[in-house]
Protein backbone atom coordinates (compact mmCIF):
# COMPACT_ATOMS: atom_id res chain seq x y z
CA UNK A 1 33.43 -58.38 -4.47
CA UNK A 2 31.96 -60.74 -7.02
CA UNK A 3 35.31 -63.18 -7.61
CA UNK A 4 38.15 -63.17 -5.32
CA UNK A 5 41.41 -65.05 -4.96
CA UNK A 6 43.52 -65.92 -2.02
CA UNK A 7 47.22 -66.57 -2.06
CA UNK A 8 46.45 -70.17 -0.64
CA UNK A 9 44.65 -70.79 -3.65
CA UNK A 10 41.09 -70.51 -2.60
CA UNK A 11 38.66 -68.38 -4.83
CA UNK A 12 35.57 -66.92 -3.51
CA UNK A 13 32.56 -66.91 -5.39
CA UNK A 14 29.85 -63.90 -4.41
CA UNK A 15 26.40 -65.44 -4.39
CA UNK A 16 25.25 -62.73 -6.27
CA UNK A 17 26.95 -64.01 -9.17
CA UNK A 18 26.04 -67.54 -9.22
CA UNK A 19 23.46 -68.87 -11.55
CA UNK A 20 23.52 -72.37 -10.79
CA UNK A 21 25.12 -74.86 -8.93
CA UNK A 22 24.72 -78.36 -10.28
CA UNK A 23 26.01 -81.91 -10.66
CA UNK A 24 24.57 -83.27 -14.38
CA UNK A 25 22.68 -86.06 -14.27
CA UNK A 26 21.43 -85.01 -10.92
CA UNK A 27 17.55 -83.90 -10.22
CA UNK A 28 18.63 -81.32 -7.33
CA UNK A 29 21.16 -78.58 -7.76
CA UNK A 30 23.39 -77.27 -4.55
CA UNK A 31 21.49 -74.67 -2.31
CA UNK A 32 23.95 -71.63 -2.05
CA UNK A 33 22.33 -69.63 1.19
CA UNK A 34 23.31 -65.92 0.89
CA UNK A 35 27.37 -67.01 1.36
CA UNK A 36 30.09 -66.61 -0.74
CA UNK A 37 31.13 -70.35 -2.36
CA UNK A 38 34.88 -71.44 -1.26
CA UNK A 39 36.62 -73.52 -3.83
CA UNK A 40 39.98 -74.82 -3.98
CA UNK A 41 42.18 -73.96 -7.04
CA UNK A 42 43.57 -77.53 -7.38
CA UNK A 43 39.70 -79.00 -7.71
CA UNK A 44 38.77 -77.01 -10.60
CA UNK A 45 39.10 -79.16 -13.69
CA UNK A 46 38.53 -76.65 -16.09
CA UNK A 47 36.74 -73.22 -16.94
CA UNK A 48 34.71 -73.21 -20.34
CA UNK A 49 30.94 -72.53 -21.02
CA UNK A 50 28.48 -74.95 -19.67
CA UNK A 51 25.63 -76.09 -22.20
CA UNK A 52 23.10 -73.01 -21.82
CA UNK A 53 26.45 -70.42 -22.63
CA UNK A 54 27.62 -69.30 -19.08
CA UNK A 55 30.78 -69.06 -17.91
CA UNK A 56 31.43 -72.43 -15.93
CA UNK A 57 33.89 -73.79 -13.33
CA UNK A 58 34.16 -77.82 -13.68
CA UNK A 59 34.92 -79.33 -10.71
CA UNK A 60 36.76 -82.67 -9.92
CA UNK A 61 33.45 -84.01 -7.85
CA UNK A 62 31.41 -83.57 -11.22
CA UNK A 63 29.82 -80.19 -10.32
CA UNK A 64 29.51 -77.26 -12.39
CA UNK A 65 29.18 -73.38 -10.87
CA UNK A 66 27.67 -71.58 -13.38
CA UNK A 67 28.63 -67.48 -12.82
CA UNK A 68 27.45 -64.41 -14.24
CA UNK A 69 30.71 -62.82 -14.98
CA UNK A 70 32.81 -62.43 -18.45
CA UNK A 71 35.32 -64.84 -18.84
CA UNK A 72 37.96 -63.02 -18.72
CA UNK A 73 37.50 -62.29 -15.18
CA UNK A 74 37.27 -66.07 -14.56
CA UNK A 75 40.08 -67.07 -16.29
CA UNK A 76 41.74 -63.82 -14.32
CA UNK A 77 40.83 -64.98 -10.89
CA UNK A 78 42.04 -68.74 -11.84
CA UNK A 79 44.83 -67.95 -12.93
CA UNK A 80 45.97 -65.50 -10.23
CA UNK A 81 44.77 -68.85 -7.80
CA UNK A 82 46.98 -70.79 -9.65
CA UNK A 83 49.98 -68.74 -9.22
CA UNK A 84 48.93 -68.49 -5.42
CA UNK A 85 48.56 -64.26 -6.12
CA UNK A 86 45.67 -62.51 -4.27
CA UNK A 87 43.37 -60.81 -6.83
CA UNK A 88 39.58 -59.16 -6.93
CA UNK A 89 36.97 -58.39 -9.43
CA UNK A 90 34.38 -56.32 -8.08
């Protein structure tokens, strides 16, 4: 499982696809231990490409989760969240 979807609107986020973690303007990014990353649907701001070209989820606290995954599959998994459907990219 790399993205996952949850019909309560949660997407998980395989650490083995994250690249970064980070809040601009910040000197320290967010430590992701080995654990998937848990975010709700409704704080997701948007999903575009952050600065160096990855696909990015902008949050509502300012982060930004970078992922190594086409963005197709992003939007896919958002979008499924969004409609509260359970979906999977492996």
């Amino acid at each position: 499982m790399r993205l996952k979807c949850s019909n309560s609107g949660l997407i998980y986020i395989s650490q083995r696809v994250i690249l970064s973690i980070k809040k601009p303007n910040s000197p320290e990014g967010a430590k992701v231990l080995g654990k998937p990353v848990l975010i709700n649907v409704d704080n997701i701001i948007f999903l575009s490409y952050s600065n160096d070209g990855h696909v990015t989820f902008f949050m509502q606290n300012g982060f930004e989760i970078s992922v190594n995954v086409f963005f197709s599959e992003a939007e896919q998994i958002l979008n499924s969240a969004m409609q509260a459907k359970e979906d999977e990219i492996n």
